[in-house]
PDB file of N, CA and C in Angstrom:
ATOM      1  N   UNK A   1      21.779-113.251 -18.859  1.00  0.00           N
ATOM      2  CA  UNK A   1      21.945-114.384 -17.972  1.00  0.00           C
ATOM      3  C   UNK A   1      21.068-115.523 -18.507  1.00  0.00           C
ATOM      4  N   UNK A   2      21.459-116.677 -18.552  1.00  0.00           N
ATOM      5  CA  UNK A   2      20.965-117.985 -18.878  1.00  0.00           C
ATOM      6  C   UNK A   2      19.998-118.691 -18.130  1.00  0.00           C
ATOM      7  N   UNK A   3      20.773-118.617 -17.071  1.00  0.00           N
ATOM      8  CA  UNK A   3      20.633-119.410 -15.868  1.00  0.00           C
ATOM      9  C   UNK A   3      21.224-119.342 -14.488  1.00  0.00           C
ATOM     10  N   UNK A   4      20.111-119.866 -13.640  1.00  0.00           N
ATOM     11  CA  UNK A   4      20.496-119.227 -11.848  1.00  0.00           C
ATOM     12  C   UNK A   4      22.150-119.812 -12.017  1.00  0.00           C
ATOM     13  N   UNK A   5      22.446-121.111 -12.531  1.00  0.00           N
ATOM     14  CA  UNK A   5      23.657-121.406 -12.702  1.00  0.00           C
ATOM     15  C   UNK A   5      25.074-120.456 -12.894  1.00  0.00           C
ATOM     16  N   UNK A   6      24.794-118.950 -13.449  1.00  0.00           N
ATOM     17  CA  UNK A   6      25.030-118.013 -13.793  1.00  0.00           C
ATOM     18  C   UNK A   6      25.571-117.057 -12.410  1.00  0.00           C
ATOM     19  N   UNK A   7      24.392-117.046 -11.845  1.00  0.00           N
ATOM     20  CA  UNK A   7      24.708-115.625 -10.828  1.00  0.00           C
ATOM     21  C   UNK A   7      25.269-116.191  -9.629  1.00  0.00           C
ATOM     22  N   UNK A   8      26.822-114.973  -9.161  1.00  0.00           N
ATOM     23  CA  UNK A   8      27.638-115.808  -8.520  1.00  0.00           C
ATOM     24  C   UNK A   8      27.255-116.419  -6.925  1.00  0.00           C
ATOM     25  N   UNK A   9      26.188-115.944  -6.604  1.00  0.00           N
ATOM     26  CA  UNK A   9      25.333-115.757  -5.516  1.00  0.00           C
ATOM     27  C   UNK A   9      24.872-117.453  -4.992  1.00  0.00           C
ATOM     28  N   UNK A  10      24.841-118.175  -6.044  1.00  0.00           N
ATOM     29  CA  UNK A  10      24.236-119.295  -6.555  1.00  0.00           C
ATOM     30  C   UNK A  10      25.668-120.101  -6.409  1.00  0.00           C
ATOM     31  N   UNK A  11      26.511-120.083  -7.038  1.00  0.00           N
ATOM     32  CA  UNK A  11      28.051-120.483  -7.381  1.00  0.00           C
ATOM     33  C   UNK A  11      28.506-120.503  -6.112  1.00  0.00           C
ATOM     34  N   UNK A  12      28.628-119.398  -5.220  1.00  0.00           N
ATOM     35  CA  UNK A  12      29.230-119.226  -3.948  1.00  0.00           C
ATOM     36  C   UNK A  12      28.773-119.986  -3.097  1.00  0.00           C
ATOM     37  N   UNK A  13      27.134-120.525  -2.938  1.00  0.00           N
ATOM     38  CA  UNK A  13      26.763-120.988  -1.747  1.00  0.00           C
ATOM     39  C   UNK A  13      26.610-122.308  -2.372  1.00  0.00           C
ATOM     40  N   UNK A  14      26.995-122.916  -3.850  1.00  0.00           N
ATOM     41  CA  UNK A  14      27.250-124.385  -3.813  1.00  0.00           C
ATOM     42  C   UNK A  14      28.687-124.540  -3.022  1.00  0.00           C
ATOM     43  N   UNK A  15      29.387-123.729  -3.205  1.00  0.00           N
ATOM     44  CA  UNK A  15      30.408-124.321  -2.714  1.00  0.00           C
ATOM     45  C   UNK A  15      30.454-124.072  -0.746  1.00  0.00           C
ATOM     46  N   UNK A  16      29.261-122.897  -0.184  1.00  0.00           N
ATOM     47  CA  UNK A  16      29.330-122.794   0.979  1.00  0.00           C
ATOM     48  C   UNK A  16      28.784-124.754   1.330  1.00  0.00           C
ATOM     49  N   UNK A  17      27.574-125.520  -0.138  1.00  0.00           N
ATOM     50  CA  UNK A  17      27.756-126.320   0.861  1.00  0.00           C
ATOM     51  C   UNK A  17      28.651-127.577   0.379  1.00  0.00           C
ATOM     52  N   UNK A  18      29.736-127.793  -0.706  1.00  0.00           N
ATOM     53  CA  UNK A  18      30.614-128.485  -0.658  1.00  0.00           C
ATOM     54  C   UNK A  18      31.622-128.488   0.760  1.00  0.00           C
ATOM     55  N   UNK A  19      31.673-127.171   1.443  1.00  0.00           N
ATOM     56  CA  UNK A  19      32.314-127.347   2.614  1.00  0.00           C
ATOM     57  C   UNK A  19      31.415-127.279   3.622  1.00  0.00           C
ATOM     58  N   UNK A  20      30.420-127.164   3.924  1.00  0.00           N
ATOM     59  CA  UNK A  20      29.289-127.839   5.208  1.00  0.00           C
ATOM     60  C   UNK A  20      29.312-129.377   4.811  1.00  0.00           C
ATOM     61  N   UNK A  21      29.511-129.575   3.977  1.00  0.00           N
ATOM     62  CA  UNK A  21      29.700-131.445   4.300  1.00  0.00           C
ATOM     63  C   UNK A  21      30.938-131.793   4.566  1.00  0.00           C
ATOM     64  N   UNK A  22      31.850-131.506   4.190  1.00  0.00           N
ATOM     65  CA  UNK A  22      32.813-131.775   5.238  1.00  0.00           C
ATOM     66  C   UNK A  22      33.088-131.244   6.253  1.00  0.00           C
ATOM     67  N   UNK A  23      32.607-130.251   6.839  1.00  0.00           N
ATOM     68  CA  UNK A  23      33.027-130.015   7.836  1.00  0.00           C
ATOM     69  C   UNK A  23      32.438-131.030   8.809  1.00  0.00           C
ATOM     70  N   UNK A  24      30.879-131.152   8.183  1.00  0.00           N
ATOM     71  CA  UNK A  24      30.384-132.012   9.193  1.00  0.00           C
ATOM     72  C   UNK A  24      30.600-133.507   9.214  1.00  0.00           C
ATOM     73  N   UNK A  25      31.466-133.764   8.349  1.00  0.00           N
ATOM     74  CA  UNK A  25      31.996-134.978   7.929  1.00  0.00           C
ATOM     75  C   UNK A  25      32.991-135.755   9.425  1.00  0.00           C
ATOM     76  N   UNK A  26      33.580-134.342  10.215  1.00  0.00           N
ATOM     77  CA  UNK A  26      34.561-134.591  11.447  1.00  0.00           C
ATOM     78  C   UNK A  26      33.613-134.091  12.157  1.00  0.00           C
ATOM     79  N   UNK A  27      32.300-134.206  12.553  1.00  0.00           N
ATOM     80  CA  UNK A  27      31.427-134.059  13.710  1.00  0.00           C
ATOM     81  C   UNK A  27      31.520-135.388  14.332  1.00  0.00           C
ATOM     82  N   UNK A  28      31.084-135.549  15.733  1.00  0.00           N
ATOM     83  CA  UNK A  28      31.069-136.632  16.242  1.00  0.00           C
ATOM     84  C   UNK A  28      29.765-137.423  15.738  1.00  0.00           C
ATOM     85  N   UNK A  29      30.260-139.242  15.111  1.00  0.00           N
ATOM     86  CA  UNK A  29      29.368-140.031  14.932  1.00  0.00           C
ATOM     87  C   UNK A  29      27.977-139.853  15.360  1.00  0.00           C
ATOM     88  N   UNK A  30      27.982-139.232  16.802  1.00  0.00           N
ATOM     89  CA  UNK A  30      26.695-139.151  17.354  1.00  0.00           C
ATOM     90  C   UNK A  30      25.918-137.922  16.750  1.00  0.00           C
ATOM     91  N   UNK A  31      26.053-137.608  16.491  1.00  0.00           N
ATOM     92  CA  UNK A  31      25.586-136.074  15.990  1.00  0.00           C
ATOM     93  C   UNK A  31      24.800-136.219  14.758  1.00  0.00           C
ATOM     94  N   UNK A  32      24.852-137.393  14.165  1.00  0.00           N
ATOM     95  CA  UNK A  32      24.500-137.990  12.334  1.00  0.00           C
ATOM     96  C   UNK A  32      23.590-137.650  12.543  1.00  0.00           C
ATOM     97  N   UNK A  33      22.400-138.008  13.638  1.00  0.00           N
ATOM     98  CA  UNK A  33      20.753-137.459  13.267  1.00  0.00           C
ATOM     99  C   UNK A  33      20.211-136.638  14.376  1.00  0.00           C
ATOM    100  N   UNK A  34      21.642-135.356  14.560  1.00  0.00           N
ATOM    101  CA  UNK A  34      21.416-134.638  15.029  1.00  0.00           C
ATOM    102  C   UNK A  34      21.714-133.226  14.585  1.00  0.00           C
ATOM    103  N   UNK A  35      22.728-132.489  15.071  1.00  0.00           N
ATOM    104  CA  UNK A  35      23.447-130.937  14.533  1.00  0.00           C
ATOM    105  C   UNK A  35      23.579-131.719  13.102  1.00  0.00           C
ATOM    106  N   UNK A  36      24.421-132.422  12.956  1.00  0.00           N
ATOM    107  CA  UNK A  36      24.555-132.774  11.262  1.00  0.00           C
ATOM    108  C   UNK A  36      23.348-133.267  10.099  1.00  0.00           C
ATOM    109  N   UNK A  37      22.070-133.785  10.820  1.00  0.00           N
ATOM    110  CA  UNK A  37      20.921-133.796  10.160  1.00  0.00           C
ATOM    111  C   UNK A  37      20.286-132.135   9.666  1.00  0.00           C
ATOM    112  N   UNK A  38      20.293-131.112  10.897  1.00  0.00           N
ATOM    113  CA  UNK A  38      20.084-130.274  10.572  1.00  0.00           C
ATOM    114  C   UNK A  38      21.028-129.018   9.614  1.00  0.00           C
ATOM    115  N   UNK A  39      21.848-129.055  10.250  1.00  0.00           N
ATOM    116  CA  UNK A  39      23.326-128.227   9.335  1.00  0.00           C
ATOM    117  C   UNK A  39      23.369-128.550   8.035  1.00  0.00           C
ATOM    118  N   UNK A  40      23.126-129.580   7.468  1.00  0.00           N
ATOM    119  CA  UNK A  40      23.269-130.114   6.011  1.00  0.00           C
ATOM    120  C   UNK A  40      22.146-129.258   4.694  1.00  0.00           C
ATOM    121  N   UNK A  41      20.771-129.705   5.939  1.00  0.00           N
ATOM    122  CA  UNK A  41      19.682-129.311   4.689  1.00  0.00           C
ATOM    123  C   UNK A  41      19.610-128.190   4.948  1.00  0.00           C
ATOM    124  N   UNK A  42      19.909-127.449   5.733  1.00  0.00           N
ATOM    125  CA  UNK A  42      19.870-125.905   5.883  1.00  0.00           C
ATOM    126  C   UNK A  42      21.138-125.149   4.793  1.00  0.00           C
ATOM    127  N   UNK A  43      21.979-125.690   4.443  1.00  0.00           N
ATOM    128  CA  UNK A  43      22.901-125.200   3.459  1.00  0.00           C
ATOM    129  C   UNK A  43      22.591-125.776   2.027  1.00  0.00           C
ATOM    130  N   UNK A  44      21.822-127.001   1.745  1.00  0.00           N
ATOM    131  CA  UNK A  44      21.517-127.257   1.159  1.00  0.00           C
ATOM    132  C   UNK A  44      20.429-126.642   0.392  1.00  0.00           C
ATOM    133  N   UNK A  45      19.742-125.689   0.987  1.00  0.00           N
ATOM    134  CA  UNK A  45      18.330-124.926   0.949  1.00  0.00           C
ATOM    135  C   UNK A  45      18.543-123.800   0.314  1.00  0.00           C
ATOM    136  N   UNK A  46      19.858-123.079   0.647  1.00  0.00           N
ATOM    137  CA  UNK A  46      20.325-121.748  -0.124  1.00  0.00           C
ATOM    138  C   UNK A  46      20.641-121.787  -1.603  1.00  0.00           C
ATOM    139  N   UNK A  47      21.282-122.657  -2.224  1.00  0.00           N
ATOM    140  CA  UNK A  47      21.254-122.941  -3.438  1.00  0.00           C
ATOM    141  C   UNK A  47      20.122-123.524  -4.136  1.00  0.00           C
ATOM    142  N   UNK A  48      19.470-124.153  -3.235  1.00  0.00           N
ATOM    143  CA  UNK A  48      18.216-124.808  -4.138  1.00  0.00           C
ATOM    144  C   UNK A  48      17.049-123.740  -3.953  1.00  0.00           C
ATOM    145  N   UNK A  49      16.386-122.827  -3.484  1.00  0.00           N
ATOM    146  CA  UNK A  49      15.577-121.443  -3.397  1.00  0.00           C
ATOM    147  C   UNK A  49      16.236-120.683  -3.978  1.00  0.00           C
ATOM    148  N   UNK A  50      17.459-120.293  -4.077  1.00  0.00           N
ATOM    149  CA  UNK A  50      18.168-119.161  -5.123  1.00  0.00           C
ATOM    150  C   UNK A  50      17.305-119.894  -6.615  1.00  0.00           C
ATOM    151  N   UNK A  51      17.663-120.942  -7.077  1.00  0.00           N
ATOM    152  CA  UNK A  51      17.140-121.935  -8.670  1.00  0.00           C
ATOM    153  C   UNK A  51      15.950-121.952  -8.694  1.00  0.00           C
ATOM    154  N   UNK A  52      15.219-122.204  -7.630  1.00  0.00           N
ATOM    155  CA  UNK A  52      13.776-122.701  -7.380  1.00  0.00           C
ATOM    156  C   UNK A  52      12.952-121.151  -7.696  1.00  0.00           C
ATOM    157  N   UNK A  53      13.241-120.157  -7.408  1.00  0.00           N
ATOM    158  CA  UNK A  53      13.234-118.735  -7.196  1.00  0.00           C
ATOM    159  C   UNK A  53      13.252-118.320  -8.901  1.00  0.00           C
ATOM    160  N   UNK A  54      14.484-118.319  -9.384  1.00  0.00           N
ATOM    161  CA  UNK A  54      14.864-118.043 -10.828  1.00  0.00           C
ATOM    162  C   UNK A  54      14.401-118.925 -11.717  1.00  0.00           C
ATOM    163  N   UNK A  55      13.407-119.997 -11.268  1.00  0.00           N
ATOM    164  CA  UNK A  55      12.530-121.250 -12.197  1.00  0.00           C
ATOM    165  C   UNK A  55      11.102-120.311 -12.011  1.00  0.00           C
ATOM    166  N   UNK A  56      10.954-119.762 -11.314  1.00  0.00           N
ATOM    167  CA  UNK A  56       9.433-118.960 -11.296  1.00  0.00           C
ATOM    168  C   UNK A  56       8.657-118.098 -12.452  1.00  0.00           C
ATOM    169  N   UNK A  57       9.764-117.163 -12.625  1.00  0.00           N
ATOM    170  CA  UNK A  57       9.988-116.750 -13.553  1.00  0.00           C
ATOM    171  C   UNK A  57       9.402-114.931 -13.137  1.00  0.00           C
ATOM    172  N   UNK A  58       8.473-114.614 -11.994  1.00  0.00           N
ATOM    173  CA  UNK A  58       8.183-113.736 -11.525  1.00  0.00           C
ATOM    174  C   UNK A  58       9.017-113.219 -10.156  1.00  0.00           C
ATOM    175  N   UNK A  59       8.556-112.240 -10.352  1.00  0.00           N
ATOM    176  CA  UNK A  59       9.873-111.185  -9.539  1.00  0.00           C
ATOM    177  C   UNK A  59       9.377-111.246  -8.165  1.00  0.00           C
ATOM    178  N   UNK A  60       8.050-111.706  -7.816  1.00  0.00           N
ATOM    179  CA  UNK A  60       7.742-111.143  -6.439  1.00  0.00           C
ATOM    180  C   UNK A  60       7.984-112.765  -5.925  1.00  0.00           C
ATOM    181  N   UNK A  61       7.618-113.841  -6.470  1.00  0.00           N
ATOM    182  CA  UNK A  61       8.002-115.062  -6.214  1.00  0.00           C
ATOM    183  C   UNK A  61       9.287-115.294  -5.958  1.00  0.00           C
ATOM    184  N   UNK A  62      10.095-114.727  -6.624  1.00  0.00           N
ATOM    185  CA  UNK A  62      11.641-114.619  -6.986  1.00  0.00           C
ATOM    186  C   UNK A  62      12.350-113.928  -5.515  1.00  0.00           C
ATOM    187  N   UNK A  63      11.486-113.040  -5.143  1.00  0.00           N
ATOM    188  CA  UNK A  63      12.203-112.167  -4.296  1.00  0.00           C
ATOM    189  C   UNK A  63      12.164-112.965  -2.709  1.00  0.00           C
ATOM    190  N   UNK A  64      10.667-113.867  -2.882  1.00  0.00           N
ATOM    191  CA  UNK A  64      10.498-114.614  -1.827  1.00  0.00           C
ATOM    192  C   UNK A  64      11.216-115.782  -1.456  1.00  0.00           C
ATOM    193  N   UNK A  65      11.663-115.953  -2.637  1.00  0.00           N
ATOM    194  CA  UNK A  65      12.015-117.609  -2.388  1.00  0.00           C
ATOM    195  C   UNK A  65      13.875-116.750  -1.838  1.00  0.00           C
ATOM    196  N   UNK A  66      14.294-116.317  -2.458  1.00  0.00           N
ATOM    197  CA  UNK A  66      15.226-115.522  -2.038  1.00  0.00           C
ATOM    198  C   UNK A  66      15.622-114.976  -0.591  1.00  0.00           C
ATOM    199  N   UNK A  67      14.881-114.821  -0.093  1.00  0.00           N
ATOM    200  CA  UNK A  67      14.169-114.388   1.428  1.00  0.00           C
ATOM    201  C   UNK A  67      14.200-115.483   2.146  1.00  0.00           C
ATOM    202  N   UNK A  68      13.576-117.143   1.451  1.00  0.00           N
ATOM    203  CA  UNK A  68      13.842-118.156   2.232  1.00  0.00           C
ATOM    204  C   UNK A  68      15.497-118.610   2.314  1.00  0.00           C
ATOM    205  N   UNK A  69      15.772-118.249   0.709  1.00  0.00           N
ATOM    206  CA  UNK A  69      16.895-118.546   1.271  1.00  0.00           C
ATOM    207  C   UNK A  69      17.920-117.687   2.279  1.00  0.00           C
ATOM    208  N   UNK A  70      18.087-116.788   2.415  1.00  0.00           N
ATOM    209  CA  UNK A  70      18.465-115.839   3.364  1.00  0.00           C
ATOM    210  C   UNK A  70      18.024-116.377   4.990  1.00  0.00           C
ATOM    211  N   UNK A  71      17.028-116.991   4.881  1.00  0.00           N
ATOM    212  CA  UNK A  71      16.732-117.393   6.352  1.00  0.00           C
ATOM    213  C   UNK A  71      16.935-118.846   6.262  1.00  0.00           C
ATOM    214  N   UNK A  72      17.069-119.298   5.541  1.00  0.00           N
ATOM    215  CA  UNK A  72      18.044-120.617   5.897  1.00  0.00           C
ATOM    216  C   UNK A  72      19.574-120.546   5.962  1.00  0.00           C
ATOM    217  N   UNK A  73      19.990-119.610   5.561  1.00  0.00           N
ATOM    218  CA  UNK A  73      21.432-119.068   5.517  1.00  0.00           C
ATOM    219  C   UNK A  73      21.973-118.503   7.333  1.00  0.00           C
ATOM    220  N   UNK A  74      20.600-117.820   7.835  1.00  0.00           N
ATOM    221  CA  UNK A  74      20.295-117.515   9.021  1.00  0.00           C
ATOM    222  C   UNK A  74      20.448-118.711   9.974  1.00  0.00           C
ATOM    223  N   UNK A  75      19.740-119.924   9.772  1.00  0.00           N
ATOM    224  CA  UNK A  75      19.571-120.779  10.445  1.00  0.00           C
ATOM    225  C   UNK A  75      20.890-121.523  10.623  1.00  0.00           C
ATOM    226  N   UNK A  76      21.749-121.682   9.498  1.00  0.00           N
ATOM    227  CA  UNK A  76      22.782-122.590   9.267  1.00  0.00           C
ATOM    228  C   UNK A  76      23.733-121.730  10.356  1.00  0.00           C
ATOM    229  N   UNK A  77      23.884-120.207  10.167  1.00  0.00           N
ATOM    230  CA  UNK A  77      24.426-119.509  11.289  1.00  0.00           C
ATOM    231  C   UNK A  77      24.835-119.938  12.197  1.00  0.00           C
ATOM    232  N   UNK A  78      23.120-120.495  12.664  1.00  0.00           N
ATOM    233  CA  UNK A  78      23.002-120.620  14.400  1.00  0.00           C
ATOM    234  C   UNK A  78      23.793-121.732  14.236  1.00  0.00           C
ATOM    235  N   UNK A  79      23.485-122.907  13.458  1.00  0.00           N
ATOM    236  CA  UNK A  79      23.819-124.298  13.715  1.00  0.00           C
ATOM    237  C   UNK A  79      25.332-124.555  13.882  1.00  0.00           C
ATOM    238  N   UNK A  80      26.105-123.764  12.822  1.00  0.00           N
ATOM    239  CA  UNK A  80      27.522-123.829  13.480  1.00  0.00           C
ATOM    240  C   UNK A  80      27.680-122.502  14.385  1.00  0.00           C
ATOM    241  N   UNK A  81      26.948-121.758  14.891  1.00  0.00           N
ATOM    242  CA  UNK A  81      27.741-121.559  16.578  1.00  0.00           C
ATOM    243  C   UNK A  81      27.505-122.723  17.100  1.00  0.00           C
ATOM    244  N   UNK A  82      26.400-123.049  17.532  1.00  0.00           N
ATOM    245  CA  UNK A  82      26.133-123.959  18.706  1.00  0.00           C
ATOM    246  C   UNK A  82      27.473-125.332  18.050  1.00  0.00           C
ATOM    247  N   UNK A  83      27.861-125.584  16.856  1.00  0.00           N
ATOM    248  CA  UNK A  83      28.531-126.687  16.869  1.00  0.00           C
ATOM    249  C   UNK A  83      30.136-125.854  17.324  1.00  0.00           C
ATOM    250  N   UNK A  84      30.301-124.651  17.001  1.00  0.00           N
ATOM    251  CA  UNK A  84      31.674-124.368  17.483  1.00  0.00           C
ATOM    252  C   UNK A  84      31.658-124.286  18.867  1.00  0.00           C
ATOM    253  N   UNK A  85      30.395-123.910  19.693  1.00  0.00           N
ATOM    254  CA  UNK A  85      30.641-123.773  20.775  1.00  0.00           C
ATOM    255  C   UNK A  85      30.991-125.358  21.905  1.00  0.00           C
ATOM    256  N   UNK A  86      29.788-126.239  20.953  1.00  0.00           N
ATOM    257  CA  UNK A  86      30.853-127.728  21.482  1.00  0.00           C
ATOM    258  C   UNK A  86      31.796-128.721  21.042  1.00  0.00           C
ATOM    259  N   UNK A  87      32.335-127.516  20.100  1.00  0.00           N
ATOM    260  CA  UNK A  87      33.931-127.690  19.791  1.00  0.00           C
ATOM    261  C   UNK A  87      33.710-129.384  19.052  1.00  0.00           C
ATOM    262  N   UNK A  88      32.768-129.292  17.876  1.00  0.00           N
ATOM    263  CA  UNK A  88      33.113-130.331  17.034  1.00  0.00           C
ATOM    264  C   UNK A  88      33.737-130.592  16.202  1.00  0.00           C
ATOM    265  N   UNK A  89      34.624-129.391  16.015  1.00  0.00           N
ATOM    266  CA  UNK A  89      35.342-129.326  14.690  1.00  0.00           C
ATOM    267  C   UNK A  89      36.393-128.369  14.963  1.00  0.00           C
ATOM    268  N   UNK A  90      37.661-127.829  14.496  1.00  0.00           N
ATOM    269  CA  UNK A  90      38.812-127.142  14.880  1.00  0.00           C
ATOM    270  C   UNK A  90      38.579-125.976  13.896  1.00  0.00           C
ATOM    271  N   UNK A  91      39.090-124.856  14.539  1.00  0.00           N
ATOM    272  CA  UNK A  91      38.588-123.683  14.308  1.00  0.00           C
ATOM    273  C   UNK A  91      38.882-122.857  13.122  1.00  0.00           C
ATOM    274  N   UNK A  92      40.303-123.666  12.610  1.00  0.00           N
ATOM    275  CA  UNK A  92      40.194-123.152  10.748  1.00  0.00           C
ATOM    276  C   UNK A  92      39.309-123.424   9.930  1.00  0.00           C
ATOM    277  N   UNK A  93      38.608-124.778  10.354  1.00  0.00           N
ATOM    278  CA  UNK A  93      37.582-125.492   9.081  1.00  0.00           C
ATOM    279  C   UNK A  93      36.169-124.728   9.738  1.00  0.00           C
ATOM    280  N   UNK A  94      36.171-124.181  10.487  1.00  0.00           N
ATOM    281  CA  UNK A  94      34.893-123.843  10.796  1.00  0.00           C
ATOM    282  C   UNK A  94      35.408-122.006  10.461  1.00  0.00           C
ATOM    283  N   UNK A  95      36.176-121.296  10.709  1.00  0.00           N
ATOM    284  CA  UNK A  95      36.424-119.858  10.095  1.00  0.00           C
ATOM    285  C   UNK A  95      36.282-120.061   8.632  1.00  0.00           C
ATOM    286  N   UNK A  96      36.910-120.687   8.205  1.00  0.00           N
ATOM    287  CA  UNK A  96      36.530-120.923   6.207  1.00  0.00           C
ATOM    288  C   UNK A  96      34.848-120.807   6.537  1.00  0.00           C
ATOM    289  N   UNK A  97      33.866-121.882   6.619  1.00  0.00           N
ATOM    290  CA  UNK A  97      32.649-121.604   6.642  1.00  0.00           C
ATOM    291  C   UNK A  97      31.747-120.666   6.960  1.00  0.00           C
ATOM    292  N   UNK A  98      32.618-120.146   8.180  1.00  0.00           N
ATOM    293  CA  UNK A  98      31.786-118.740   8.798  1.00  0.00           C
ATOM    294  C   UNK A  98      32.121-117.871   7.703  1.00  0.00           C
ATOM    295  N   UNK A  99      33.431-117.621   6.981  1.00  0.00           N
ATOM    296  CA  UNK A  99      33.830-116.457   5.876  1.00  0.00           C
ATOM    297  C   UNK A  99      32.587-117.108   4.659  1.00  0.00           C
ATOM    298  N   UNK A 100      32.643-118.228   4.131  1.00  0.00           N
ATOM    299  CA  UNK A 100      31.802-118.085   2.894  1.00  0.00           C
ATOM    300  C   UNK A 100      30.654-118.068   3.220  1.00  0.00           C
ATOM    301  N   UNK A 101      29.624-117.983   4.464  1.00  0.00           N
ATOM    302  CA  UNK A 101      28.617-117.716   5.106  1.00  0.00           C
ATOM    303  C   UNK A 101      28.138-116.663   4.677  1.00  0.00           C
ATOM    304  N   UNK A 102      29.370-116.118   5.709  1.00  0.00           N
ATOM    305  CA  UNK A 102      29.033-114.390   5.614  1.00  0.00           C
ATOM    306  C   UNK A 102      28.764-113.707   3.857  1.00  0.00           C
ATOM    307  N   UNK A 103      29.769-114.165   3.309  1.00  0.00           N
ATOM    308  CA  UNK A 103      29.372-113.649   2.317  1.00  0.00           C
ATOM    309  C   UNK A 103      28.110-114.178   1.702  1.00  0.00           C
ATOM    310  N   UNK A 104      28.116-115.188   1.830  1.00  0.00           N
ATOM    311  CA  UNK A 104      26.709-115.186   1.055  1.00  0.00           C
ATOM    312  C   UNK A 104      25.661-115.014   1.389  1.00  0.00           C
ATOM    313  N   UNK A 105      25.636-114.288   2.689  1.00  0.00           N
ATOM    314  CA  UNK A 105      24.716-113.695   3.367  1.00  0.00           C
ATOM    315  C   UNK A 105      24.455-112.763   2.922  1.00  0.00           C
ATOM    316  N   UNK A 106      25.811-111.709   2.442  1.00  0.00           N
ATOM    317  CA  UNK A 106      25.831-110.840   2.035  1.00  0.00           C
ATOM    318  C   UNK A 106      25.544-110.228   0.727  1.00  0.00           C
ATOM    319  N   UNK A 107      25.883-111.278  -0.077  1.00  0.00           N
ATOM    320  CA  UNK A 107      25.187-111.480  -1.626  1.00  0.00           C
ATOM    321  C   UNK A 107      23.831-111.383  -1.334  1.00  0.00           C
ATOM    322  N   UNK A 108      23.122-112.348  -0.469  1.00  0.00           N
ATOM    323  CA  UNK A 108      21.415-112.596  -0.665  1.00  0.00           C
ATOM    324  C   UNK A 108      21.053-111.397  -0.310  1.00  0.00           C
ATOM    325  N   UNK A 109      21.040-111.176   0.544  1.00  0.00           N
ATOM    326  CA  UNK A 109      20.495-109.280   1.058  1.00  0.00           C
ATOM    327  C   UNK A 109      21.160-108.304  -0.124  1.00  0.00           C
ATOM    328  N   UNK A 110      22.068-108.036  -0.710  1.00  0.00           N
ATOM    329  CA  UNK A 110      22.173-107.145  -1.542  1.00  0.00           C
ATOM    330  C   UNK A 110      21.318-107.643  -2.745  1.00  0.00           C
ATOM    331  N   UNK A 111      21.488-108.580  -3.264  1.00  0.00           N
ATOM    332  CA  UNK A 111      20.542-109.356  -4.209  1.00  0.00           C
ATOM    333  C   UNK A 111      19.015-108.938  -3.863  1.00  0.00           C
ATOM    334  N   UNK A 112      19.091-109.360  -2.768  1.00  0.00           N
ATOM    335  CA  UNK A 112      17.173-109.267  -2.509  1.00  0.00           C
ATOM    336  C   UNK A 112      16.748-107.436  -2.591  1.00  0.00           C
ATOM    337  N   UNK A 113      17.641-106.483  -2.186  1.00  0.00           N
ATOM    338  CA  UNK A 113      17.686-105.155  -2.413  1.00  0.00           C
ATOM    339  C   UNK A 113      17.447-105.070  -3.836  1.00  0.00           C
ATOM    340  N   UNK A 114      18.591-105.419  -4.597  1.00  0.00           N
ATOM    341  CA  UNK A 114      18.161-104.862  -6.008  1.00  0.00           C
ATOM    342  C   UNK A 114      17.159-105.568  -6.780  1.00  0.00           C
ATOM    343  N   UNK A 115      16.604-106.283  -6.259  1.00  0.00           N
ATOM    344  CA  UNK A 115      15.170-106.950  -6.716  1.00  0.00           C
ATOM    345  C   UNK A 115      13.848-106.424  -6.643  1.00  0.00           C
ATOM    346  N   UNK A 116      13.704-105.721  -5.101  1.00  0.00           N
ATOM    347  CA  UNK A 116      13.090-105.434  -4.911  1.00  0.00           C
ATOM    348  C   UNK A 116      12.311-103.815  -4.931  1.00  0.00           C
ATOM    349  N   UNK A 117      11.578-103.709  -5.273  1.00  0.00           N
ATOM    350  CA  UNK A 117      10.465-102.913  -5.851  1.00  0.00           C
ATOM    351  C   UNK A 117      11.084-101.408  -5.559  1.00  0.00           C
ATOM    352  N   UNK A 118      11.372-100.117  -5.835  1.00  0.00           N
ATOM    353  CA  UNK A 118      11.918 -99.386  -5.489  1.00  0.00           C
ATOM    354  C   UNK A 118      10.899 -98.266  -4.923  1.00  0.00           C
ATOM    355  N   UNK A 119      10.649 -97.852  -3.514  1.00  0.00           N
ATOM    356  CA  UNK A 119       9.263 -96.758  -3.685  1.00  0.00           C
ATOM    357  C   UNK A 119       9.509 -95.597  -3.946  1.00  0.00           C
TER     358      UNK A 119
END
């Protein structure tokens, strides 16, 4: 491997947030420095700690920053329930997001498993 650019883990959640900006693109105007201030950098955070992580160059640093990202992946969660629940957006463009969510939820936790230290 070259580069975090490389692992698909990284690949998947640029594109989880090519579609968190649009989705939040059809949030209501009012929302700009609100759900959509927060929803943005929270998806934004998973790809940049996956790189930031694999720039370290150590494994226990690596595993942490990994971990943040997983809990910003967590956070973004919450942020679109609470936006599906006041129905800012129609429910295909928000199922696409919840599916590439999940998975890359699911990548980071299996990822952070095989990283981590075996006893």
């Amino acid at each position: 491997m070259q580069s975090y650019k490389d692992l698909t883990v990284w690949q998947r959640s640029i594109e989880l947030v090519e579609n968190v900006y649009k989705l939040t693109e059809k949030f209501p105007k009012t929302e700009m420095f609100g759900l959509t201030s927060q929803i943005r950098p929270a998806a934004v955070s998973i790809p940049a700690n996956i790189a930031e992580g694999y720039a370290r160059k150590h494994r226990a640093e690596y595993i942490q920053f990994i971990r943040i990202a997983y809990g910003s992946g967590a956070e973004l969660e919450t942020h679109i329930i609470i936006s599906e629940r006041l129905k800012f957006t129609d429910s295909k463009d928000l199922e696409k997001t919840k599916q590439l969510l999940d998975e890359v939820m699911r990548m980071l936790n299996k990822f952070i498993s095989s990283l981590a230290p075996r006893p």
